[in-house]
N, C-alpha and C. Protein backbone atom coordinates (compact mmCIF):
# COMPACT_ATOMS: atom_id res chain seq x y z
N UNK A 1 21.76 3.26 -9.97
CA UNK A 1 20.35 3.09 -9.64
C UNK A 1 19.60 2.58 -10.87
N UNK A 2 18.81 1.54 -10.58
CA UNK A 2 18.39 1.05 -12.00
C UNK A 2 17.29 2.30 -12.74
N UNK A 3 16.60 1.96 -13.55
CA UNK A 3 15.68 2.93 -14.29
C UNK A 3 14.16 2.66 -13.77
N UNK A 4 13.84 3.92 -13.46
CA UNK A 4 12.53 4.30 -13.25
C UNK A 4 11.51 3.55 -13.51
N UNK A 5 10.41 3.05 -12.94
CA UNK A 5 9.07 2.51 -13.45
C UNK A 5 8.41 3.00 -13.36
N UNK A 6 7.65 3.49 -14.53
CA UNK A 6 6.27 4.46 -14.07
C UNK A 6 5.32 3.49 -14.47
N UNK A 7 4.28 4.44 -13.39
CA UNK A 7 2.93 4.01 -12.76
C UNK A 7 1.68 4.13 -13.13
N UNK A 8 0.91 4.04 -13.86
CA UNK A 8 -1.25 4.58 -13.37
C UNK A 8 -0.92 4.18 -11.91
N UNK A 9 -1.76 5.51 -11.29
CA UNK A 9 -2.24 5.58 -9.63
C UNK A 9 -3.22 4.14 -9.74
N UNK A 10 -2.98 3.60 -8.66
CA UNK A 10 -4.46 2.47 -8.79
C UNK A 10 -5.24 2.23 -8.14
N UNK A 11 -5.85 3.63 -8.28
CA UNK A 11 -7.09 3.58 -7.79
C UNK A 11 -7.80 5.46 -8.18
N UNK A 12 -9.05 5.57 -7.99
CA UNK A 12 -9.54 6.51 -8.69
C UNK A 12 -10.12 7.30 -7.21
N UNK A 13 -10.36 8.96 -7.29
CA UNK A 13 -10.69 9.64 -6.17
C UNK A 13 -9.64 10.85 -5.68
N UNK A 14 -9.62 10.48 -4.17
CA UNK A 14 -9.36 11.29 -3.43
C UNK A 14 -7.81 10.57 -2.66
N UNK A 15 -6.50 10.69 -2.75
CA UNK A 15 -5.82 9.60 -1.77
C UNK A 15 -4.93 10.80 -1.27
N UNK A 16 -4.23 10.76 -0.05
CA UNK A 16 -3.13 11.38 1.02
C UNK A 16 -1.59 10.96 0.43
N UNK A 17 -0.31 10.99 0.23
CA UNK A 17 0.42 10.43 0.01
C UNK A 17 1.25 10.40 1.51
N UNK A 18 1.71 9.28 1.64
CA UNK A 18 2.37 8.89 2.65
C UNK A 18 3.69 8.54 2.47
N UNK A 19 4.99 8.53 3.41
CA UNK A 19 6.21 8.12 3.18
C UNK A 19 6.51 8.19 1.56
N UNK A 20 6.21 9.22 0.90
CA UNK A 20 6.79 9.30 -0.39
C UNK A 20 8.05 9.44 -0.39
N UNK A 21 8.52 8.69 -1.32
CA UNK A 21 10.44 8.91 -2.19
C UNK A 21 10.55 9.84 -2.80
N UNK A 22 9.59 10.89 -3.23
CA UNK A 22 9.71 11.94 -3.37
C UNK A 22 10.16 13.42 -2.40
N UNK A 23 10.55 12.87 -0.77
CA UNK A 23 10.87 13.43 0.50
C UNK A 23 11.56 12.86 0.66
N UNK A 24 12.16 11.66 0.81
CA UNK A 24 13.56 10.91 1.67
C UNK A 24 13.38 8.98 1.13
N UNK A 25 14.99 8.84 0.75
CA UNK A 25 14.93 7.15 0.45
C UNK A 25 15.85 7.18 1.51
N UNK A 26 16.23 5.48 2.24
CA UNK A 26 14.43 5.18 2.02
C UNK A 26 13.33 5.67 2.50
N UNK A 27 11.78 5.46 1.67
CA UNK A 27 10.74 6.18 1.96
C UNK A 27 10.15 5.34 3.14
N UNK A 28 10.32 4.38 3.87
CA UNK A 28 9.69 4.05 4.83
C UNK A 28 10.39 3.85 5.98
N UNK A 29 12.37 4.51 5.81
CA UNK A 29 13.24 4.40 6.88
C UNK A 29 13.60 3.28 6.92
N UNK A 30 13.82 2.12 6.04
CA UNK A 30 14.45 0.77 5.92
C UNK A 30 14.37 0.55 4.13
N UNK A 31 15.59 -0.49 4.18
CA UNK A 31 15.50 -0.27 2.95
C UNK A 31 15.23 -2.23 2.93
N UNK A 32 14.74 -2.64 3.55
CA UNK A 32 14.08 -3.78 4.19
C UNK A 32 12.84 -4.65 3.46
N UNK A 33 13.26 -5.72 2.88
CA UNK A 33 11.83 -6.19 1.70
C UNK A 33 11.74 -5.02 0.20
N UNK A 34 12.39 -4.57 0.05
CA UNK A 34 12.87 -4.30 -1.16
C UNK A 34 11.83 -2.65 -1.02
N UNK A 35 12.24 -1.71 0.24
CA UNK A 35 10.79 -0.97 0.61
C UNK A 35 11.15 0.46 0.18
N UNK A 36 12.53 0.43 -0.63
CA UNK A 36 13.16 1.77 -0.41
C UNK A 36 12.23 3.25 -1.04
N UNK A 37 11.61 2.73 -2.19
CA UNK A 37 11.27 3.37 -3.13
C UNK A 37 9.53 3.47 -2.69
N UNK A 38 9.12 2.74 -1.76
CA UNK A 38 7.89 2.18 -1.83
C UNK A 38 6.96 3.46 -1.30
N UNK A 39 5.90 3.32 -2.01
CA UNK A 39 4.84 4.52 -1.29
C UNK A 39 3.49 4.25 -0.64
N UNK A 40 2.91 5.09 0.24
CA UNK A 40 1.59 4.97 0.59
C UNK A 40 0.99 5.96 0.34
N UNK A 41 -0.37 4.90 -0.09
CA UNK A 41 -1.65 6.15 -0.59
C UNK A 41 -2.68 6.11 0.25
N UNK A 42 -3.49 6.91 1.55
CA UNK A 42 -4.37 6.63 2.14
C UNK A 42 -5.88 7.00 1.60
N UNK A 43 -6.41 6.50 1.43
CA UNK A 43 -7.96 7.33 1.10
C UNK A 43 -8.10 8.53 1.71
N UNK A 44 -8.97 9.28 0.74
CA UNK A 44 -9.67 10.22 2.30
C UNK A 44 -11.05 11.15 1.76
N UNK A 45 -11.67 11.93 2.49
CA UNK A 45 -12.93 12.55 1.68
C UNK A 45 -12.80 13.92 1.10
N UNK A 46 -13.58 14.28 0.86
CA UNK A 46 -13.60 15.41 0.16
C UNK A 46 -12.50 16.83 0.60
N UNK A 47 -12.50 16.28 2.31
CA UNK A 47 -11.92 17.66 3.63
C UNK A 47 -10.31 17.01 3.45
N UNK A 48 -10.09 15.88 2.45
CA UNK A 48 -8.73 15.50 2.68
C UNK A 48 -8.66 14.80 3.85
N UNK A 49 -9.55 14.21 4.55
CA UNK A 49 -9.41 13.87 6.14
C UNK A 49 -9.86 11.97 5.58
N UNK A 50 -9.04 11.00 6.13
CA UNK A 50 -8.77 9.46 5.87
C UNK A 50 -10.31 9.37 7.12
N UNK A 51 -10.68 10.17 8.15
CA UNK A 51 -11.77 9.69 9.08
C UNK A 51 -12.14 10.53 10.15
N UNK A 52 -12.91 10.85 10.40
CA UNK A 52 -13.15 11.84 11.37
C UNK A 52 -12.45 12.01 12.49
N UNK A 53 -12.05 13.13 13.11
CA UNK A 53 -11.05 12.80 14.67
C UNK A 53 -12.00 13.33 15.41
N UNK A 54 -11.88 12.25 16.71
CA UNK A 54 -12.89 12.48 17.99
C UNK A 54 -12.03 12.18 19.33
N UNK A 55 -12.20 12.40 20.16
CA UNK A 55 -11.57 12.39 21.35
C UNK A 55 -11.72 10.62 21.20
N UNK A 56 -12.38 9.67 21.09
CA UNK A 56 -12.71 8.22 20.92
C UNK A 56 -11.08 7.85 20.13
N UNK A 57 -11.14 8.83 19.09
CA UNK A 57 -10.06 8.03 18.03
C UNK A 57 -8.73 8.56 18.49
N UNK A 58 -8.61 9.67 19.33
CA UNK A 58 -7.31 9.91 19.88
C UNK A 58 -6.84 8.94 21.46
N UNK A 59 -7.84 7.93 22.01
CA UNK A 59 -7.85 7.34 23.09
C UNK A 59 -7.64 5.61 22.42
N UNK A 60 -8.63 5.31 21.70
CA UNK A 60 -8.45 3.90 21.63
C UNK A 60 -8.75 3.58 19.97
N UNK A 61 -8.35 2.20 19.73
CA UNK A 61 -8.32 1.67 18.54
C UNK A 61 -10.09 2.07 17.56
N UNK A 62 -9.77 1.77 16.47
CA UNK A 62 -11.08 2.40 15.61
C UNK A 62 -11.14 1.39 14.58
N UNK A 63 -12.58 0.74 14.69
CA UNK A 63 -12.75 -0.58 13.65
C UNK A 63 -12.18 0.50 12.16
N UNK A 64 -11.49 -0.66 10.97
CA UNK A 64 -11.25 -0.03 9.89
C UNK A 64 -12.87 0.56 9.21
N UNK A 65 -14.00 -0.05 9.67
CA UNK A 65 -15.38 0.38 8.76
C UNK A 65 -15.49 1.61 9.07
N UNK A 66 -14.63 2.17 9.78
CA UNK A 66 -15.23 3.65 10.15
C UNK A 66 -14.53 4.65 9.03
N UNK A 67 -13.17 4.64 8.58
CA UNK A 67 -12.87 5.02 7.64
C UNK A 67 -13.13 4.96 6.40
N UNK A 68 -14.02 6.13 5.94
CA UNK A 68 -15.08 5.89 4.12
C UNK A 68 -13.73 5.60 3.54
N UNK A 69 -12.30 5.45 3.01
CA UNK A 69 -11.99 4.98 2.06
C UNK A 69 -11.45 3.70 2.74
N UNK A 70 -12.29 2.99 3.63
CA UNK A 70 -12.01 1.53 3.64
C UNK A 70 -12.84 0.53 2.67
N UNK A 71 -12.23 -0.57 1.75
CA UNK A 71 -13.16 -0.90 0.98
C UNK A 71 -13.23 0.04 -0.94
N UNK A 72 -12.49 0.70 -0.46
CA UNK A 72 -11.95 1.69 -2.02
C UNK A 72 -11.38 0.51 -3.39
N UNK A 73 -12.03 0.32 -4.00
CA UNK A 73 -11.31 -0.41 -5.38
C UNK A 73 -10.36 0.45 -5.81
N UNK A 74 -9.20 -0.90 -5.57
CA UNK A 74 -8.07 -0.99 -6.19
C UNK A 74 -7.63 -1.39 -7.53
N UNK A 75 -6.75 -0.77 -8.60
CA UNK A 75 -6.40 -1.40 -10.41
C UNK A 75 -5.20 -1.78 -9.86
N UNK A 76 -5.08 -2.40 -11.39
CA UNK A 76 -3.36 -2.71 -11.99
C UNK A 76 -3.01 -1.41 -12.21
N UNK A 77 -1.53 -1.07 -11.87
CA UNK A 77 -1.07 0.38 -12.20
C UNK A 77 -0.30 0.05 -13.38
N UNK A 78 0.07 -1.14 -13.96
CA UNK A 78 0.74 -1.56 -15.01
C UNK A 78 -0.11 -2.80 -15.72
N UNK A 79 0.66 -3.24 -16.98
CA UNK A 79 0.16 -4.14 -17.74
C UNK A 79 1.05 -5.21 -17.43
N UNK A 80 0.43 -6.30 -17.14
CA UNK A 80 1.09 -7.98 -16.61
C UNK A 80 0.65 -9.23 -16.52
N UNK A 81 1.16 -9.51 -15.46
CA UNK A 81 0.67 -10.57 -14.66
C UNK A 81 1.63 -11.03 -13.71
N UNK A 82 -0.02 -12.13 -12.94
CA UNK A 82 -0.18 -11.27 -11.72
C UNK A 82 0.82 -13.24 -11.01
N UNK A 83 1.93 -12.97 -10.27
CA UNK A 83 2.71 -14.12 -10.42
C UNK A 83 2.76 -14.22 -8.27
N UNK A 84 2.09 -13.48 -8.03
CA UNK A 84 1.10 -13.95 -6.24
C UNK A 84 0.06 -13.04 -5.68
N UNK A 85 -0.37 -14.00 -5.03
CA UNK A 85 -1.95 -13.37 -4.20
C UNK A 85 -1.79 -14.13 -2.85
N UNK A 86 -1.97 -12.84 -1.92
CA UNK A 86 -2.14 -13.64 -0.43
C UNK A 86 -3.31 -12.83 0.01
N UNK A 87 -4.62 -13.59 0.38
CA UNK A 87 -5.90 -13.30 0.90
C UNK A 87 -6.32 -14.20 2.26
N UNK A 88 -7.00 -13.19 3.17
CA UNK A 88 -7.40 -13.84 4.24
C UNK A 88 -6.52 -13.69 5.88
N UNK A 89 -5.67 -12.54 5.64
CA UNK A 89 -5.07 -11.96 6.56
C UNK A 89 -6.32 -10.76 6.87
N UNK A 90 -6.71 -10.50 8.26
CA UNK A 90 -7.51 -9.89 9.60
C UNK A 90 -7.44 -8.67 8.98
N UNK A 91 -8.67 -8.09 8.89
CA UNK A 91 -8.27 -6.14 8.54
C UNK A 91 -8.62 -5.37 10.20
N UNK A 92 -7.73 -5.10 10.56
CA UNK A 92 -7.52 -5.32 12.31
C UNK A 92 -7.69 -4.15 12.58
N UNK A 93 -8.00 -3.44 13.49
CA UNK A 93 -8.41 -2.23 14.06
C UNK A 93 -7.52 -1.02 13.66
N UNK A 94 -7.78 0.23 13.37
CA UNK A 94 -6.92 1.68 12.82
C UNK A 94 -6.31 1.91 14.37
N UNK A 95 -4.69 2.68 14.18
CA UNK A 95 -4.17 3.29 15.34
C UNK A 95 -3.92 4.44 14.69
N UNK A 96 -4.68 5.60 15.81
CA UNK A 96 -4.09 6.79 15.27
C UNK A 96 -4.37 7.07 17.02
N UNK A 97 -3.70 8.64 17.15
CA UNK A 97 -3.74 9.14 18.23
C UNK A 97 -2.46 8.51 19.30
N UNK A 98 -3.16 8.22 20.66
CA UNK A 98 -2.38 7.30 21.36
C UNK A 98 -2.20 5.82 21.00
N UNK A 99 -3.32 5.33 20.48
CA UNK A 99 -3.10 4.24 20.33
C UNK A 99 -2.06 3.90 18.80
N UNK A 100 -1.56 4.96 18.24
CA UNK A 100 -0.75 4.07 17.41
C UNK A 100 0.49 4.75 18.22
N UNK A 101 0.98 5.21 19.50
CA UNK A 101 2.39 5.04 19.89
C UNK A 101 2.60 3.49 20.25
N UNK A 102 1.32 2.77 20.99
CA UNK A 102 1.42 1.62 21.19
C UNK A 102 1.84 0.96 20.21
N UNK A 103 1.21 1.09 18.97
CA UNK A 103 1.16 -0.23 18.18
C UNK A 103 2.60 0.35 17.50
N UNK A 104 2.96 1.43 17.10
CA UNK A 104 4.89 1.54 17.07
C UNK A 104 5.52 0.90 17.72
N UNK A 105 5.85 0.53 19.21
CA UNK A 105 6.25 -0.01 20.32
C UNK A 105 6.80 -1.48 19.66
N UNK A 106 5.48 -2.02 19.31
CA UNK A 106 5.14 -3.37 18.73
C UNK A 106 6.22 -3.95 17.11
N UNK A 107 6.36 -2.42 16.29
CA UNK A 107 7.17 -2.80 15.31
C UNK A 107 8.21 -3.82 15.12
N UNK A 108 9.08 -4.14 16.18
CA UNK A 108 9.91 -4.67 15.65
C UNK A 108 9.45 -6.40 15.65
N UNK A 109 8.36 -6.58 15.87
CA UNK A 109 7.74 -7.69 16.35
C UNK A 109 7.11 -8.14 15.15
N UNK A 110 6.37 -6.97 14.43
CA UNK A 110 5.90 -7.60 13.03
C UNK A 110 7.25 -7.63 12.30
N UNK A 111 8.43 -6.92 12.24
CA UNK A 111 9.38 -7.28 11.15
C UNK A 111 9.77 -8.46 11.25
N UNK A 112 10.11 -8.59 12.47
CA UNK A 112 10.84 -10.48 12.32
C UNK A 112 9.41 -11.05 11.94
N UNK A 113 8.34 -10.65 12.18
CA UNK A 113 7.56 -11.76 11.44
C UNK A 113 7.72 -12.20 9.53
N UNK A 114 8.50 -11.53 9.46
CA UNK A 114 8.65 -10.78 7.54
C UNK A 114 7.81 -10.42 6.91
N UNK A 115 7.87 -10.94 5.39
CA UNK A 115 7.39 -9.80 4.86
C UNK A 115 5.94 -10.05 4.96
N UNK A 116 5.06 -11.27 5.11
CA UNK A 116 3.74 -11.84 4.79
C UNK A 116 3.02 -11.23 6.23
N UNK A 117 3.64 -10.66 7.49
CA UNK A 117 3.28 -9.92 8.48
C UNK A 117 3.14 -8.86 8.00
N UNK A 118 4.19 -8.25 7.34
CA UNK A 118 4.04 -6.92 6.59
C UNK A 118 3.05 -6.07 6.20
N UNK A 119 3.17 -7.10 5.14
CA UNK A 119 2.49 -7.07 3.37
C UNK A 119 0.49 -7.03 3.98
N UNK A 120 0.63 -8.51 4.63
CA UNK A 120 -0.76 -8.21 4.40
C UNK A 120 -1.43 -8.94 3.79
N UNK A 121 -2.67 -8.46 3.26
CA UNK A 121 -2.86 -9.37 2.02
C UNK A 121 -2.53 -8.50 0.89
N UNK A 122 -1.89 -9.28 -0.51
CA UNK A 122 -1.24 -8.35 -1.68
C UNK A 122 -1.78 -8.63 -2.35
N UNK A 123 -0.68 -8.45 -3.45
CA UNK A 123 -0.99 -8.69 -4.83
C UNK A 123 0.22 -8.44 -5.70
N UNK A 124 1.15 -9.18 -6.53
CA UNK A 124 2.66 -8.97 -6.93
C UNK A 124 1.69 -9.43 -8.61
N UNK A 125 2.32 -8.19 -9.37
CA UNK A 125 2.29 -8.21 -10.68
C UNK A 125 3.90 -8.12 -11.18
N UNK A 126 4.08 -9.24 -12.29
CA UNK A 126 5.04 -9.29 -13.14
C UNK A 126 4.86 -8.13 -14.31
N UNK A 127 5.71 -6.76 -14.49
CA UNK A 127 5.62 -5.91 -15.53
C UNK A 127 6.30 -6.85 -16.85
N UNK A 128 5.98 -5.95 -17.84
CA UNK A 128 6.29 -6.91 -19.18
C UNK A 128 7.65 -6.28 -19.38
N UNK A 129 8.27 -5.35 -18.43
CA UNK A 129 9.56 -4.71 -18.47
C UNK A 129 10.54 -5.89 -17.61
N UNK A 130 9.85 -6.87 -16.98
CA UNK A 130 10.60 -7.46 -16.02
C UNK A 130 10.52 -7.23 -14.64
N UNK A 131 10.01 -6.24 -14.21
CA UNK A 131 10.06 -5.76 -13.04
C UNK A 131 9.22 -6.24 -12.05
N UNK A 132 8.32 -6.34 -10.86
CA UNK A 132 7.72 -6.86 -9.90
C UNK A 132 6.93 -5.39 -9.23
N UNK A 133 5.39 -5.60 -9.44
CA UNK A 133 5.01 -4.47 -8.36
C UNK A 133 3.88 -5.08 -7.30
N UNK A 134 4.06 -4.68 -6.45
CA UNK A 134 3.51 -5.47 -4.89
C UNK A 134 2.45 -4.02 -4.48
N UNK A 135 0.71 -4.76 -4.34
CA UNK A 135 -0.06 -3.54 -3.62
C UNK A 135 -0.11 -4.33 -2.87
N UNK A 136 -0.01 -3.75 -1.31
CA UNK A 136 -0.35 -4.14 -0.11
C UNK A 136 -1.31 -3.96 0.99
N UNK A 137 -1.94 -4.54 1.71
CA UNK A 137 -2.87 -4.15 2.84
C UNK A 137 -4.08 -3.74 2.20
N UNK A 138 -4.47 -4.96 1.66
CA UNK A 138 -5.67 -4.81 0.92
C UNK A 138 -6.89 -5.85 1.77
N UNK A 139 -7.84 -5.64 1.79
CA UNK A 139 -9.16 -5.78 2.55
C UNK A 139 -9.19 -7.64 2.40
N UNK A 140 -9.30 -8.04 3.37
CA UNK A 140 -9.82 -9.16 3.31
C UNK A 140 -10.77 -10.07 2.69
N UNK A 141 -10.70 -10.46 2.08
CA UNK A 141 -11.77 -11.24 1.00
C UNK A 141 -12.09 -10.39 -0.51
N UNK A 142 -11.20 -9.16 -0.84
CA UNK A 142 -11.30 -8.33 -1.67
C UNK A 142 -10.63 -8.82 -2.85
N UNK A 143 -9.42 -9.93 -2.71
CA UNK A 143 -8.69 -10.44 -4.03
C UNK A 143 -9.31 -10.50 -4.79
N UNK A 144 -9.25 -9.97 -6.42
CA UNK A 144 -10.11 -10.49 -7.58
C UNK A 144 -9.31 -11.00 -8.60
N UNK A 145 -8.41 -11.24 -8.21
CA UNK A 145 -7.23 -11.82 -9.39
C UNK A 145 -6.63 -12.94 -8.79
N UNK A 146 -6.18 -14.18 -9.35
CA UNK A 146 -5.69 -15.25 -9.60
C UNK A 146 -3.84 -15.44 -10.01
N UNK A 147 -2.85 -16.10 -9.80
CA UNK A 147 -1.99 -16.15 -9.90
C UNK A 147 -1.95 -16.80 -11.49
N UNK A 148 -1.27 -15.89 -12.51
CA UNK A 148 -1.30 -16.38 -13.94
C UNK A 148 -2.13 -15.32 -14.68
N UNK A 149 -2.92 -14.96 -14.17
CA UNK A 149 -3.73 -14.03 -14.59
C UNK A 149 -3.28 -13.13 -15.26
N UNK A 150 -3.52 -12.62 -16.92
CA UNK A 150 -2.84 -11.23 -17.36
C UNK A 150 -3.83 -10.28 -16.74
N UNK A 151 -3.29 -8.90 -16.37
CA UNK A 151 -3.95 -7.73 -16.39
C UNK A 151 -3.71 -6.63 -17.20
N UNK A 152 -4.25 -5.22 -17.37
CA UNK A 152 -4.21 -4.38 -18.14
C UNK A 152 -4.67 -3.16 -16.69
N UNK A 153 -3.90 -2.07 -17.31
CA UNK A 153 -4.12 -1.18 -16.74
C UNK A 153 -5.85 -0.69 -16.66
N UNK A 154 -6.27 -0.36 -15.09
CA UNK A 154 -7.59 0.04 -14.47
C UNK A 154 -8.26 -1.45 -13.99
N UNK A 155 -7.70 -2.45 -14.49
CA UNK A 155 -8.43 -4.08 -13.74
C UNK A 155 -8.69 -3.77 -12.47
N UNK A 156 -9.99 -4.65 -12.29
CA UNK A 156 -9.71 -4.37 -10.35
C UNK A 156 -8.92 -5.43 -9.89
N UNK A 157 -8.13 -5.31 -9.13
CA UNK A 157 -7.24 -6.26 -8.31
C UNK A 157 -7.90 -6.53 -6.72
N UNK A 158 -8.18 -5.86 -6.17
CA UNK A 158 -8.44 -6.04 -4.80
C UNK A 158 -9.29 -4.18 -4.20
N UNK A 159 -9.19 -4.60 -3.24
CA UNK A 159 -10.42 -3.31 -2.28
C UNK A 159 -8.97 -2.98 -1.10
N UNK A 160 -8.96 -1.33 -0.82
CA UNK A 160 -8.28 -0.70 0.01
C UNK A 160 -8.50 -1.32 1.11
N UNK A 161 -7.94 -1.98 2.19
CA UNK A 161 -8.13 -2.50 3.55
C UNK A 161 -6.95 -2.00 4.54
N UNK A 162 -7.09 -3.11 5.63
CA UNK A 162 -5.90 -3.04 7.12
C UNK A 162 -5.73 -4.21 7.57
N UNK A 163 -5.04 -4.70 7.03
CA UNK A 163 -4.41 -5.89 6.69
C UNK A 163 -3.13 -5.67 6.73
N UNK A 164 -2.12 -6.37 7.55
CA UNK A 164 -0.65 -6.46 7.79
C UNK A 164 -0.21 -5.35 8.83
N UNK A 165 0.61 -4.57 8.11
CA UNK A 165 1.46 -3.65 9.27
C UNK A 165 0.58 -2.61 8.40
N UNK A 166 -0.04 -1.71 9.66
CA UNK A 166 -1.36 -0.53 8.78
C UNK A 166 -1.62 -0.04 9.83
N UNK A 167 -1.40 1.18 9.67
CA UNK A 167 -1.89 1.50 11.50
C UNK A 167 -3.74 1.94 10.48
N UNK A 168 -3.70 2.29 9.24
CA UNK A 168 -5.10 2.88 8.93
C UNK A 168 -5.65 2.97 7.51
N UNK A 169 -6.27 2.10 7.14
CA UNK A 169 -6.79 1.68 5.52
C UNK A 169 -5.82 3.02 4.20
N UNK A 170 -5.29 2.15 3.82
CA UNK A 170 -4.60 2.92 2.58
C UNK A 170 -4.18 1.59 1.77
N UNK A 171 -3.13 1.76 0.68
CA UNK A 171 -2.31 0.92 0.02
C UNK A 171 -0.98 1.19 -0.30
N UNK A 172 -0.22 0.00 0.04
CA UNK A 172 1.39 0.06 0.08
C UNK A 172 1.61 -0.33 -1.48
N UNK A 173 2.31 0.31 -2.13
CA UNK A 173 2.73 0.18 -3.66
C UNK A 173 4.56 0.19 -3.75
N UNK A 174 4.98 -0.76 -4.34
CA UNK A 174 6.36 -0.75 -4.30
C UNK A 174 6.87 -1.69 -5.46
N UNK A 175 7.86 -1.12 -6.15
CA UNK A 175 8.48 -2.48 -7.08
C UNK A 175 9.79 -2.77 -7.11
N UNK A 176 9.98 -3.71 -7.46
CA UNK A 176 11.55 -4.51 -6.88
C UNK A 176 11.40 -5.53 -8.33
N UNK A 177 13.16 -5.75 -8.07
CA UNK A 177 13.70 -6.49 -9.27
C UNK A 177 13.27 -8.15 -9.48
N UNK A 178 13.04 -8.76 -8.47
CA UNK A 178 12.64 -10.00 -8.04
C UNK A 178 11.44 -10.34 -7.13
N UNK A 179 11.06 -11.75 -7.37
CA UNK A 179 10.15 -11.85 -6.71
C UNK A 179 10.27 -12.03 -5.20
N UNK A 180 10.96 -12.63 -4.70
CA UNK A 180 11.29 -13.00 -3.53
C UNK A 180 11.80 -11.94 -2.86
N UNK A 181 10.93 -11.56 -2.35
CA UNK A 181 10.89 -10.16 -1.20
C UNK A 181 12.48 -10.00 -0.47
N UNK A 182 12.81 -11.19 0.19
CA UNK A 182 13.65 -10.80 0.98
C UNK A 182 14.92 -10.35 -0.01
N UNK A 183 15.39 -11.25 -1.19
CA UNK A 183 16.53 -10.67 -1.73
C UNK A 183 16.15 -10.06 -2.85
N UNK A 184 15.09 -9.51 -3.11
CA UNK A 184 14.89 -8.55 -4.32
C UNK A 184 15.67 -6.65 -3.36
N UNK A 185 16.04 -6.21 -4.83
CA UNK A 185 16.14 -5.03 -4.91
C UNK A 185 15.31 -3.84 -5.21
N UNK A 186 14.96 -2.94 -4.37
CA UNK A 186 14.11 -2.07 -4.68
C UNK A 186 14.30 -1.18 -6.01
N UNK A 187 13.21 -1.50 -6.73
CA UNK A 187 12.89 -0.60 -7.96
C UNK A 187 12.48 1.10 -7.97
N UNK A 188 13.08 2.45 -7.96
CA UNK A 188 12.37 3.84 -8.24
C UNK A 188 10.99 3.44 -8.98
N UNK A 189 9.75 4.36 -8.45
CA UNK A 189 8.79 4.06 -9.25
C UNK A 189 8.09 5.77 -9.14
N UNK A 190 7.30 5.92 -10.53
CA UNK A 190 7.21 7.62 -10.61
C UNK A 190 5.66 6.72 -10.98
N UNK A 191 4.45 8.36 -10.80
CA UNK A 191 3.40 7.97 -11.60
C UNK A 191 3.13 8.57 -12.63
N UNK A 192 2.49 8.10 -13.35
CA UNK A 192 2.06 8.96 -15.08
C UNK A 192 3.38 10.44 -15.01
N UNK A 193 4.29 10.18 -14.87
CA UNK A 193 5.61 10.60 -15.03
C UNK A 193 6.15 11.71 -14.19
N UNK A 194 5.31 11.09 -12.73
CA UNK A 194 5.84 12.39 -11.77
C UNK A 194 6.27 11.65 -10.17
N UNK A 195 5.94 12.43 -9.06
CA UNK A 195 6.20 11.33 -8.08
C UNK A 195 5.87 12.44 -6.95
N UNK A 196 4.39 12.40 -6.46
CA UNK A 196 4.27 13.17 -5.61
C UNK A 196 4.80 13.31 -4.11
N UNK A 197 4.19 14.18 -3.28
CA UNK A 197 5.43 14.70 -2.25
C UNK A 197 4.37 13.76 -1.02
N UNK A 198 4.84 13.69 -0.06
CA UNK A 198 4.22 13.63 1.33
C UNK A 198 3.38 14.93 1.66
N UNK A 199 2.13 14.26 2.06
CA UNK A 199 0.83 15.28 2.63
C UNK A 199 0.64 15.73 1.15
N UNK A 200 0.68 15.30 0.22
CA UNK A 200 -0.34 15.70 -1.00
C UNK A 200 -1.14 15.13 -0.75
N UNK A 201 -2.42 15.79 -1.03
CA UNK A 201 -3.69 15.00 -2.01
C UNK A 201 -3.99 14.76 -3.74
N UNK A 202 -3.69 13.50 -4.00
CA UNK A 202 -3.87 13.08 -5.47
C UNK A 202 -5.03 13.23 -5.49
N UNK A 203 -5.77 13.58 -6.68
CA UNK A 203 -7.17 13.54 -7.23
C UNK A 203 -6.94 12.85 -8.26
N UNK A 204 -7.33 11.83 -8.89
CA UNK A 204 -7.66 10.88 -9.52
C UNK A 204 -8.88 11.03 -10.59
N UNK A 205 -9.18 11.26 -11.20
CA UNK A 205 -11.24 11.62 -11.56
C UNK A 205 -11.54 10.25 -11.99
């Protein structure tokens, strides 16, 4: 297994951890686009809750504006540059409740689309270790970085969105050996030298 990359969280607050590698690799049940290691961080408020639940949000789809950490500034979790940007992919309605058994159903439909169905709109930073880290499902029109661009840890890169495969505003974080998604190898990645569990809440200050 290659060696560890650690992380700055990137982004500041309140976040949920999702499909952590700190519970099961792979962490998203494929080891598919280099995803083995990869984690999700969802926003959420003070109650730990990503958006209010109402009989509305257990029946049908929920614009992403309804969730307060939609729109959350996103950093560099490393020092680099930044070697792609894809902006201008739909931040498309939240599934939770019934409506995300539907939009499961649908999965195998975004995978053959690959990874740019996926992903979303991103953001792939070159580490100065060599390595590649990809934030994903970031808000539409939120890119603030340029391809070439050096960054430094806390830059803003982009705004938390729902964009790609998302059933509900968070960010996909993952690093791999190469750039090219399909034959890169997934990279272990820890943060400020730990690697939290599923259903934590990170606090950030």
């Amino acid at each position: 297994m290659p060696p560890t990359v650690d992380l700055a969280y990137p982004f500041r607050g309140r976040w949920l951890v999702q499909n952590s590698p700190a519970d099961r690799v792979p962490s998203h049940g494929t080891r598919l686009f280099a995803t083995a290691y990869a984690i999700d961080f969802v926003p959420v408020d003070e109650r730990g809750r990503s958006a209010r639940i109402s009989l509305a949000s257990i029946l049908r789809p929920e614009p992403p504006e309804a969730f307060p950490g939609f729109g959350r500034r996103l950093t560099a979790p490393a020092p680099g540059v930044v070697v792609a940007v894809h902006d201008g992919e739909p931040d498309h309605e939240a599934f939770r409740g019934i409506p995300s058994i539907r939009y499961a159903l649908t999965q195998r439909q975004r995978v053959a689309g690959g990874w740019l169905g996926l992903a979303g709109n991103h953001v792939v930073i070159e580490l100065r270790t060599g390595e590649f880290v990809a934030m994903c499902h970031l808000q539409r029109g939120s890119v603030q970085v340029s391809v070439g661009q050096a960054v430094a840890v806390a830059d803003e890169v982009g705004r938390c969105g729902n964009s790609g495969n998302s059933t509900e505003p968070h960010v996909h974080v993952q690093a791999m050996d190469a750039l090219d998604v399909q034959h890169a190898n997934a990279v272990p990645i820890s943060f400020q030298g730990g690697l939290p569990r599923n259903r934590e809440v990170v606090h950030v200050p």
